[in-house]
Each structure stands twice: as structure tokens, then as C-alpha cells.
PDB file of N, CA and C in Angstrom:
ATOM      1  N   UNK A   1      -5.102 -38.545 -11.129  1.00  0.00           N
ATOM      2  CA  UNK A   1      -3.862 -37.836 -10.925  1.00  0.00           C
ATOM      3  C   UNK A   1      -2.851 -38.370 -11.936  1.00  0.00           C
ATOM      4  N   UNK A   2      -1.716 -38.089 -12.780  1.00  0.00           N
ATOM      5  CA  UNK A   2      -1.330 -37.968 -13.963  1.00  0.00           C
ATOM      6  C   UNK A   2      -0.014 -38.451 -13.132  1.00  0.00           C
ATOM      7  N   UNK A   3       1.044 -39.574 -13.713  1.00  0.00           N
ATOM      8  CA  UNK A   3       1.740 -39.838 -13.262  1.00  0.00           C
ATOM      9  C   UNK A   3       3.470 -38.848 -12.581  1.00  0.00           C
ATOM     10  N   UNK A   4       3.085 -37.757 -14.006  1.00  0.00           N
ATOM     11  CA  UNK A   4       4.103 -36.829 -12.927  1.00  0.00           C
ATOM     12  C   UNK A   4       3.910 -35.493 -11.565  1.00  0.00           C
ATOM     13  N   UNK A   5       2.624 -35.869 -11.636  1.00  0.00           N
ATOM     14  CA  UNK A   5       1.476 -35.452  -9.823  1.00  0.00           C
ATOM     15  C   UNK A   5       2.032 -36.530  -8.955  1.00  0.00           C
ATOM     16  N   UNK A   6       2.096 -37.934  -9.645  1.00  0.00           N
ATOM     17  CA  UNK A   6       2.374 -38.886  -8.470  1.00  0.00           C
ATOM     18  C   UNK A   6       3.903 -38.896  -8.250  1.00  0.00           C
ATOM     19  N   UNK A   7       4.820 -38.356  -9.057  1.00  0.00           N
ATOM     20  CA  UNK A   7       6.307 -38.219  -8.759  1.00  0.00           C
ATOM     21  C   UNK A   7       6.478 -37.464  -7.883  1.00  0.00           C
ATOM     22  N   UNK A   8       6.002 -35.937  -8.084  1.00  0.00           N
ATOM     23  CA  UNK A   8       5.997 -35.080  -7.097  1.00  0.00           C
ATOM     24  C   UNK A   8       5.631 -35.341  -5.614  1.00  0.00           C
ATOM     25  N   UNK A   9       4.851 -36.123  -5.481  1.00  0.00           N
ATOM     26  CA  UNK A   9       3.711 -36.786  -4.186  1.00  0.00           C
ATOM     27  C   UNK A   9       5.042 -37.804  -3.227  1.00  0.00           C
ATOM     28  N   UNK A  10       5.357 -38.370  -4.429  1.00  0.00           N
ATOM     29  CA  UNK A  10       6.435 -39.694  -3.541  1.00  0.00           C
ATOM     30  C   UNK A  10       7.702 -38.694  -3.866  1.00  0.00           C
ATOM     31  N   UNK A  11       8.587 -37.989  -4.351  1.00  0.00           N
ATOM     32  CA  UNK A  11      10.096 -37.489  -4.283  1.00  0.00           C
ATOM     33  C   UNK A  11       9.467 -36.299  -3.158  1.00  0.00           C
ATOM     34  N   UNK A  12       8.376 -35.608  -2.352  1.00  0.00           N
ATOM     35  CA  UNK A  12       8.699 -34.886  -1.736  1.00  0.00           C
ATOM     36  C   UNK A  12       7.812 -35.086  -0.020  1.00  0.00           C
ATOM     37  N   UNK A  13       8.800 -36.380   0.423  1.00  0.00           N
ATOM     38  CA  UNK A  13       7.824 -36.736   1.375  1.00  0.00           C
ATOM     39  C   UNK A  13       7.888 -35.306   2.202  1.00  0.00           C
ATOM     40  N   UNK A  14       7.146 -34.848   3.274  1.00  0.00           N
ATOM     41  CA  UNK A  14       6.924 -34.227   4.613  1.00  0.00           C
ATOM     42  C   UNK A  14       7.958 -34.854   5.410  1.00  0.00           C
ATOM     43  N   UNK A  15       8.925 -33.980   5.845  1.00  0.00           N
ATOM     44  CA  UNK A  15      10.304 -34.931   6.786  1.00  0.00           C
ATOM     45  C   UNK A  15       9.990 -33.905   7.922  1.00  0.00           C
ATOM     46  N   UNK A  16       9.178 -32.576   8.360  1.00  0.00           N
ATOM     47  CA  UNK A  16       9.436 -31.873   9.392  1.00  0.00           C
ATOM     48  C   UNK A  16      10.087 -30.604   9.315  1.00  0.00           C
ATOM     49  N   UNK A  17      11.686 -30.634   8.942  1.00  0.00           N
ATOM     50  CA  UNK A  17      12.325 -29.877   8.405  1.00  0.00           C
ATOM     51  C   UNK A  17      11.977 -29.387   7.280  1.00  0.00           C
ATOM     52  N   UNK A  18      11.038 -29.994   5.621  1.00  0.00           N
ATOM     53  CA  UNK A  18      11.141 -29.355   4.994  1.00  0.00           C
ATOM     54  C   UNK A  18       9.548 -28.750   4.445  1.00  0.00           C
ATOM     55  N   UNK A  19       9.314 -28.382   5.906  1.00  0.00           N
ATOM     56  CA  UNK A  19       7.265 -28.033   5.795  1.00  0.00           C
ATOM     57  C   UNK A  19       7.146 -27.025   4.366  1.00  0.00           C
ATOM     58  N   UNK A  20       8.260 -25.679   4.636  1.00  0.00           N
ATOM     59  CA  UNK A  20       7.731 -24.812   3.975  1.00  0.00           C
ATOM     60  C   UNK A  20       7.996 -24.958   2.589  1.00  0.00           C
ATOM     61  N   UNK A  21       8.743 -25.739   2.031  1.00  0.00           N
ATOM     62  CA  UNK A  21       8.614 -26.577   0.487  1.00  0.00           C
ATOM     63  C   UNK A  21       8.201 -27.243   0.189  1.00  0.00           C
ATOM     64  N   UNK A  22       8.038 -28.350   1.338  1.00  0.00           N
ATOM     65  CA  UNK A  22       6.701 -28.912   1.155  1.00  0.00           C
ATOM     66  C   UNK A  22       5.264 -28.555   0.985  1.00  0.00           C
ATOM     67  N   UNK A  23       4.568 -27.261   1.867  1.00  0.00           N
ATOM     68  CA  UNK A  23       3.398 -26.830   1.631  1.00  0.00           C
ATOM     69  C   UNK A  23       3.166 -26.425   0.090  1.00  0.00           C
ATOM     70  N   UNK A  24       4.293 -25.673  -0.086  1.00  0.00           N
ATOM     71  CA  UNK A  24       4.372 -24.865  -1.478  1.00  0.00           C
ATOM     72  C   UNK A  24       4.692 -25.722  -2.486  1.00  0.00           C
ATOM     73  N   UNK A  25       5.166 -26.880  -2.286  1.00  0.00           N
ATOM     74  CA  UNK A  25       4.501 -27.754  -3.585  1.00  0.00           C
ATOM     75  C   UNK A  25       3.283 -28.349  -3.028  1.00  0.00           C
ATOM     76  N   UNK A  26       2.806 -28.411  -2.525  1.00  0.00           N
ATOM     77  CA  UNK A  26       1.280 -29.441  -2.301  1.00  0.00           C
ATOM     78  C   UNK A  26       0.327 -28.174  -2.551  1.00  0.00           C
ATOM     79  N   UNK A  27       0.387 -26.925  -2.170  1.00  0.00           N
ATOM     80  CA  UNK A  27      -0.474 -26.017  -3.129  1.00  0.00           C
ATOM     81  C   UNK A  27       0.166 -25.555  -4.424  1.00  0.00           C
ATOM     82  N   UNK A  28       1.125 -25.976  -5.190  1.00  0.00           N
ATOM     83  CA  UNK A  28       1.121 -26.060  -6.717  1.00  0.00           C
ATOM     84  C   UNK A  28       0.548 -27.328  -6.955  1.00  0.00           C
ATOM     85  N   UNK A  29       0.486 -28.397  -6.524  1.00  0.00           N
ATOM     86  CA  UNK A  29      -0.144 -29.621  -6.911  1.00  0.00           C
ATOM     87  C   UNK A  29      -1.904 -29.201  -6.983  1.00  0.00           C
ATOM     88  N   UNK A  30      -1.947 -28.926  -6.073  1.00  0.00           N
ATOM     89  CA  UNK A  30      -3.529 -28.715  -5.518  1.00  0.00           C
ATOM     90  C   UNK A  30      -4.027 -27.276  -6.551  1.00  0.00           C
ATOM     91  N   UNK A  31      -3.232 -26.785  -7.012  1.00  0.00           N
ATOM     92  CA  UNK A  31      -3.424 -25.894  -8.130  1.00  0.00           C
ATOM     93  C   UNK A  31      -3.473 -26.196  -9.226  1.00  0.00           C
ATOM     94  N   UNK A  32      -2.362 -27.344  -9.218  1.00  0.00           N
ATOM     95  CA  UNK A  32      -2.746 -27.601 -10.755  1.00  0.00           C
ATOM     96  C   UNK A  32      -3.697 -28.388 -11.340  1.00  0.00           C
ATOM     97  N   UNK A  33      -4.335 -29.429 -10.108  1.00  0.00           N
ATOM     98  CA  UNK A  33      -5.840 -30.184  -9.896  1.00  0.00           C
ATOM     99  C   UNK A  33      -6.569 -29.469 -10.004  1.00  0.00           C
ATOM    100  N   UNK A  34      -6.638 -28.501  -9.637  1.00  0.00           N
ATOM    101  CA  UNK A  34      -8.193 -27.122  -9.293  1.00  0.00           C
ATOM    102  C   UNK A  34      -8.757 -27.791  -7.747  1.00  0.00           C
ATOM    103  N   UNK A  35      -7.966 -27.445  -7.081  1.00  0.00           N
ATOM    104  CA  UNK A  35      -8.426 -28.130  -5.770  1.00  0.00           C
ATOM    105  C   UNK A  35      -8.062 -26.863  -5.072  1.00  0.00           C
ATOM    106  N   UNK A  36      -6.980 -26.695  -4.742  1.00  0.00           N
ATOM    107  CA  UNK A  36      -6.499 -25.468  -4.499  1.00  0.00           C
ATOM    108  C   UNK A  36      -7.415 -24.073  -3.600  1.00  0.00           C
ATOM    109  N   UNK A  37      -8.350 -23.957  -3.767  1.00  0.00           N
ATOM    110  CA  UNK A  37      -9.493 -23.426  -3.534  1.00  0.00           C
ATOM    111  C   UNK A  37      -9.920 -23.547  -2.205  1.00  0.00           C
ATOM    112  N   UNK A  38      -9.622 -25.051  -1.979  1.00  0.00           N
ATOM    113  CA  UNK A  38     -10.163 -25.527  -0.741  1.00  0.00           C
ATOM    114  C   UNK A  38      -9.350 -25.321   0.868  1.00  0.00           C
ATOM    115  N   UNK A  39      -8.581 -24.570   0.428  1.00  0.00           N
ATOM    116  CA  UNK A  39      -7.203 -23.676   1.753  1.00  0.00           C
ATOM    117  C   UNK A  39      -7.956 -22.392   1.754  1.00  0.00           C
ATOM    118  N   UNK A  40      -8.459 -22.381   1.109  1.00  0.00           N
ATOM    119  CA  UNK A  40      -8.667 -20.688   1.485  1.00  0.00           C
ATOM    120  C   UNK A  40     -10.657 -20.365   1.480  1.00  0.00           C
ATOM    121  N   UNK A  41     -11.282 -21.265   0.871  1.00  0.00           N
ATOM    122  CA  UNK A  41     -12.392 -21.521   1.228  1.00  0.00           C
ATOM    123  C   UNK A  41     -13.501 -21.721   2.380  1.00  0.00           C
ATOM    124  N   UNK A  42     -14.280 -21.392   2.980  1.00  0.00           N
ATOM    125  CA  UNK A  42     -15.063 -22.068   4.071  1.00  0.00           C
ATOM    126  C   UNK A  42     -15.508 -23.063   3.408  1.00  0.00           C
ATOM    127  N   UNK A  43     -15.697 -23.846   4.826  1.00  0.00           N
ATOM    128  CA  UNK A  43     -16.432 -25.386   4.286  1.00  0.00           C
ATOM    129  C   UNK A  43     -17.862 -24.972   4.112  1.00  0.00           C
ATOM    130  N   UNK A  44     -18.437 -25.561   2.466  1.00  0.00           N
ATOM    131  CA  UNK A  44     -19.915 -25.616   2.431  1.00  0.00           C
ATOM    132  C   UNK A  44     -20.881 -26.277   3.184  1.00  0.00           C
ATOM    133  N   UNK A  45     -21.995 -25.378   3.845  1.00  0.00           N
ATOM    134  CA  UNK A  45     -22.845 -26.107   4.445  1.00  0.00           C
ATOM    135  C   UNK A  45     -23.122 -27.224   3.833  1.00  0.00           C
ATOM    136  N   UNK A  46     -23.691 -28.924   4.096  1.00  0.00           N
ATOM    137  CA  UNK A  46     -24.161 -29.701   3.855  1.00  0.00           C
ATOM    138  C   UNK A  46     -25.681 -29.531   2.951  1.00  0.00           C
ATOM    139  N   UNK A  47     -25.370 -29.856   1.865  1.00  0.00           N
ATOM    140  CA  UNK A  47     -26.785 -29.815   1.037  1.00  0.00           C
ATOM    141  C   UNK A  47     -28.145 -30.590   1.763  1.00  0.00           C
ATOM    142  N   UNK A  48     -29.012 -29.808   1.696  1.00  0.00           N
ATOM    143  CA  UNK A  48     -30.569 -30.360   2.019  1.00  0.00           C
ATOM    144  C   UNK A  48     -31.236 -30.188   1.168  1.00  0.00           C
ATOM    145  N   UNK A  49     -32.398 -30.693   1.578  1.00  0.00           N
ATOM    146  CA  UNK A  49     -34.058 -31.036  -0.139  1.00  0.00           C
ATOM    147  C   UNK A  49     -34.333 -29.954  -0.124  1.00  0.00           C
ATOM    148  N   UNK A  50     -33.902 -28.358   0.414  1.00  0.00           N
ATOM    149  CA  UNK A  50     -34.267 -27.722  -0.076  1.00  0.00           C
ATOM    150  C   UNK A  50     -33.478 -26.653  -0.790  1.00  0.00           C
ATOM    151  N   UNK A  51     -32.140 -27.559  -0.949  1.00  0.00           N
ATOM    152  CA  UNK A  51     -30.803 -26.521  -1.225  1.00  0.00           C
ATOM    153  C   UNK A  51     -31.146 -26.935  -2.947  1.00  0.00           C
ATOM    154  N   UNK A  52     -30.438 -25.792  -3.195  1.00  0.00           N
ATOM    155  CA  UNK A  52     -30.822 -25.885  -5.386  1.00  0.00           C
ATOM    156  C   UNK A  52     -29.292 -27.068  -5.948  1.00  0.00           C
ATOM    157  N   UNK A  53     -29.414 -26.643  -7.177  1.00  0.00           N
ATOM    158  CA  UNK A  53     -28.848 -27.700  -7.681  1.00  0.00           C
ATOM    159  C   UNK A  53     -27.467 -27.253  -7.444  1.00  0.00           C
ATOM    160  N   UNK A  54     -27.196 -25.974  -7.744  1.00  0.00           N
ATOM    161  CA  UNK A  54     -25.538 -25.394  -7.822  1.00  0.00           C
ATOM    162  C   UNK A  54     -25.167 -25.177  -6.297  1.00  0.00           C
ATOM    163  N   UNK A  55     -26.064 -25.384  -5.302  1.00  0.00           N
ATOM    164  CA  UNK A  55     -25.301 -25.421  -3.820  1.00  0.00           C
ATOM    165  C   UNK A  55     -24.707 -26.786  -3.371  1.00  0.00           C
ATOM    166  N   UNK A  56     -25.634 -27.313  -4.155  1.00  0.00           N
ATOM    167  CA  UNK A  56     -25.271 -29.417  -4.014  1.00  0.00           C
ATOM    168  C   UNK A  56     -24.041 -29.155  -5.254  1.00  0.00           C
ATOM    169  N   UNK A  57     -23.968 -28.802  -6.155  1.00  0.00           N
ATOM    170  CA  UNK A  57     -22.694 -29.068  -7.325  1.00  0.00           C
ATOM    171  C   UNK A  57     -21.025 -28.140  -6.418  1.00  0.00           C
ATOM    172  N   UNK A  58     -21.967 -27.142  -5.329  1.00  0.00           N
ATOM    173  CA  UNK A  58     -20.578 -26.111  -4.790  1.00  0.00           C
ATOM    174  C   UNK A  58     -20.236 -27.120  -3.729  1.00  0.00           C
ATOM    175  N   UNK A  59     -20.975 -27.726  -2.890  1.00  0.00           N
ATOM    176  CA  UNK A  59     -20.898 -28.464  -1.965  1.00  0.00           C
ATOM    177  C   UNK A  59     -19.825 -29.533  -2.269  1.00  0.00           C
ATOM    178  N   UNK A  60     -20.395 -30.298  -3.434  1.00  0.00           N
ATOM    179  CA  UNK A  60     -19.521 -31.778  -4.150  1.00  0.00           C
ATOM    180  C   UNK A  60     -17.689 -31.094  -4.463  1.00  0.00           C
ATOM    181  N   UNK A  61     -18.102 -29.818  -5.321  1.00  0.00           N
ATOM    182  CA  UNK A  61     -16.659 -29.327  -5.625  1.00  0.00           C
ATOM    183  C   UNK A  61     -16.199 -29.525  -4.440  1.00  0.00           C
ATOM    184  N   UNK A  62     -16.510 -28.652  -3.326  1.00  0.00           N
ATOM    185  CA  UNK A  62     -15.632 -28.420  -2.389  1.00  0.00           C
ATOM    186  C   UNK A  62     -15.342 -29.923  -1.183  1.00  0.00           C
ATOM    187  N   UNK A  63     -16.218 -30.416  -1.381  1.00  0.00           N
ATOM    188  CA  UNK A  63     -16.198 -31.625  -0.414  1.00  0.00           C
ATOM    189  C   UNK A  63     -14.643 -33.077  -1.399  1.00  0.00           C
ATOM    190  N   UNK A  64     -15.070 -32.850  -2.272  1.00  0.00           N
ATOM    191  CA  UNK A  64     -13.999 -33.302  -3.830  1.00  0.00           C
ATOM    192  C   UNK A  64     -12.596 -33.226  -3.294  1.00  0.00           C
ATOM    193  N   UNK A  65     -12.466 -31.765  -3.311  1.00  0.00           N
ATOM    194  CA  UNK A  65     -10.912 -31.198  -3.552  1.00  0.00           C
ATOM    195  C   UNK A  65     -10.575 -31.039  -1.840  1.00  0.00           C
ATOM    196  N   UNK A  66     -11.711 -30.844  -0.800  1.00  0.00           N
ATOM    197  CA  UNK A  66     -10.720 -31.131   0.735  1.00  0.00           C
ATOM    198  C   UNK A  66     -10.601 -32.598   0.936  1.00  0.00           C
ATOM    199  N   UNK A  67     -11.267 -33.434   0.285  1.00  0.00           N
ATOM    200  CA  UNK A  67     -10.902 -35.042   0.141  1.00  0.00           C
ATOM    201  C   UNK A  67      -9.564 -34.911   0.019  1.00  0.00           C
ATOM    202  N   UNK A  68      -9.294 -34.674  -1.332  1.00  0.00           N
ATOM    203  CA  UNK A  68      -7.637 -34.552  -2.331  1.00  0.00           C
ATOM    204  C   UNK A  68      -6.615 -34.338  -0.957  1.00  0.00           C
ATOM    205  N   UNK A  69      -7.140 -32.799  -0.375  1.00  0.00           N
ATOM    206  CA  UNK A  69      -6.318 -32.205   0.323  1.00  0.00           C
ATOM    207  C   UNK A  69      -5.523 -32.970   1.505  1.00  0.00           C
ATOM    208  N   UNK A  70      -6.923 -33.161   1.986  1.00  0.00           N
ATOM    209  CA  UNK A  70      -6.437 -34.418   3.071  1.00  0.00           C
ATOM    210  C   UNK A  70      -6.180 -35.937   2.755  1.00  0.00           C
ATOM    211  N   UNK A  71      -6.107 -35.839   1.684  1.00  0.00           N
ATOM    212  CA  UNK A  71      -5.441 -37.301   1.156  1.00  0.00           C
ATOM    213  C   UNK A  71      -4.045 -37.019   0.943  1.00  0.00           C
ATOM    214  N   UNK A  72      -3.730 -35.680   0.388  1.00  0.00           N
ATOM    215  CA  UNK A  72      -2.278 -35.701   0.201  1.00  0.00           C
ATOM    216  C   UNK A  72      -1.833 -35.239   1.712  1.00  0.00           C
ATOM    217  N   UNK A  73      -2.121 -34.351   2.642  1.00  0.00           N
ATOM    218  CA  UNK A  73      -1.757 -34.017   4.071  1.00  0.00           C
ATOM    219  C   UNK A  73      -1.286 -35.591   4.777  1.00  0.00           C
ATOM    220  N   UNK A  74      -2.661 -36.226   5.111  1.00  0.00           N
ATOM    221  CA  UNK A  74      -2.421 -37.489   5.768  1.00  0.00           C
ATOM    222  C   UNK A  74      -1.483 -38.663   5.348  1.00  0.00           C
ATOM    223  N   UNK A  75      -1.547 -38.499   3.550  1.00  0.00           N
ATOM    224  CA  UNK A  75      -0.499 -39.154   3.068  1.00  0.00           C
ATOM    225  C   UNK A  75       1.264 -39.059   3.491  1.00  0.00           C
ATOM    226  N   UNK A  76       1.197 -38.213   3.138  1.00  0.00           N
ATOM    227  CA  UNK A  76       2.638 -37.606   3.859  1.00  0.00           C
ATOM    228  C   UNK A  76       2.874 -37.782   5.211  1.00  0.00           C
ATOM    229  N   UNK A  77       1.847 -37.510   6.042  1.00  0.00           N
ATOM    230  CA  UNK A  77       2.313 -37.982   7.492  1.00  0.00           C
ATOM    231  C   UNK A  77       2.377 -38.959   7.796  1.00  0.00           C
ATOM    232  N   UNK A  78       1.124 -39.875   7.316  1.00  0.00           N
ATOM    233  CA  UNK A  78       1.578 -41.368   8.309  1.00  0.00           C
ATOM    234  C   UNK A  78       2.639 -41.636   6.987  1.00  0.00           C
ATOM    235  N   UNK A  79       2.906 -41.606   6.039  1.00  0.00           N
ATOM    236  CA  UNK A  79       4.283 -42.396   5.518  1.00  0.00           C
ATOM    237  C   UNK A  79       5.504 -41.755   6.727  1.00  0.00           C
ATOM    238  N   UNK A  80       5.585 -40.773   6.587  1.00  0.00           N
ATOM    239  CA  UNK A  80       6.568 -40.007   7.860  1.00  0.00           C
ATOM    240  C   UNK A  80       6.418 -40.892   8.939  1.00  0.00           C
ATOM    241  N   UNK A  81       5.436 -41.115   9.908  1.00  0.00           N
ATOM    242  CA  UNK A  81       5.153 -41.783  11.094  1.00  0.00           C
ATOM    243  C   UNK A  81       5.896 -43.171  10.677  1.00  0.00           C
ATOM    244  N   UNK A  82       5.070 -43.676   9.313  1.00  0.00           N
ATOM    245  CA  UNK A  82       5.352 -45.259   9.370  1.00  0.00           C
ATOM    246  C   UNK A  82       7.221 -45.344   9.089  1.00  0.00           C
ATOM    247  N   UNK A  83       7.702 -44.532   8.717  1.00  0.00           N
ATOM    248  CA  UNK A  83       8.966 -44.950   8.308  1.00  0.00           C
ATOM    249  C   UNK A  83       9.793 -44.242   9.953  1.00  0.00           C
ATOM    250  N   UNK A  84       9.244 -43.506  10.733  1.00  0.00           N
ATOM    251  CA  UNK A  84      10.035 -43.483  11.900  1.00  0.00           C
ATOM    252  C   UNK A  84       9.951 -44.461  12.929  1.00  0.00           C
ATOM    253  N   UNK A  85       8.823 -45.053  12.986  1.00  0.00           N
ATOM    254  CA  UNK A  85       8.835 -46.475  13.697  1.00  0.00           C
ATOM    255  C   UNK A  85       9.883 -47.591  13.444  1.00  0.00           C
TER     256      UNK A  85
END
């Protein structure tokens, strides 16, 4: 992530009040990663020995970028949580 991804990340914590600017930058972020995808995607079945190579490479993409997703979601909240304690 490129240090002005990480400006955006810390100047726009999740306070409650400001969800719907908040979402809409975390899917321009997640857009401009190529992650983005993964809001509007179903989750890929889990690859098996008999899945081909590009269902294991669709699988990794998508398993990749809902990582991201929920790294930036959860990020934002428990900082929220930890600073209301």
C-alpha cells in the first residue's frame, strides 16, 4: 500500500456519523488496489485437487482483496472502539 493509501486510511477514521464518506472512500481505495471487486463478488468456492489452475488463481484473487477489505473494515473499527474506551 503506497504511502498516500496509508494517509487516506489514518485522516479518515470510521466515527459512526461519517459511514457514508467513509464507505465511499474505502471503495475508492479498494479501487484503486483492484480489490474493489470483492463487495460485489460471491465468495469463491475453496479450491480442491480437482479444481484447475485459474479457479485456484480466482480463488487467491478473491480471498487477497476480502483480506484487504476486512483489514481496512476491522481497522477502522477497533481503532474507533479502542479510542472510545
Amino acid at each position: 500500500m503506497t504511502p498516500s493509501l496509508m494517509n487516506i486510511l489514518k485522516d479518515n477514521t470510521l466515527t459512526g456519523d461519517n459511514y457514508v464518506t467513509w464507505k465511499r472512500k474505502i471503495g475508492l481505495l479498494l479501487q484503486s488496489e483492484k480489490h474493489k471487486f470483492v463487495l460485489t463478488t460471491p465468495k469463491q468456492p475453496a479450491p480442491n485437487n480437482e479444481s484447475s489452475i485459474m479457479q485456484k488463481d480466482e480463488y487467491e484473487q478473491w480471498k487477497t482483496s476480502d483480506d484487504m477489505g476486512q483489514m481496512l473494515y476491522y481497522g477502522h473499527y477497533l481503532r474507533r472502539v479502542a479510542t472510545a474506551a
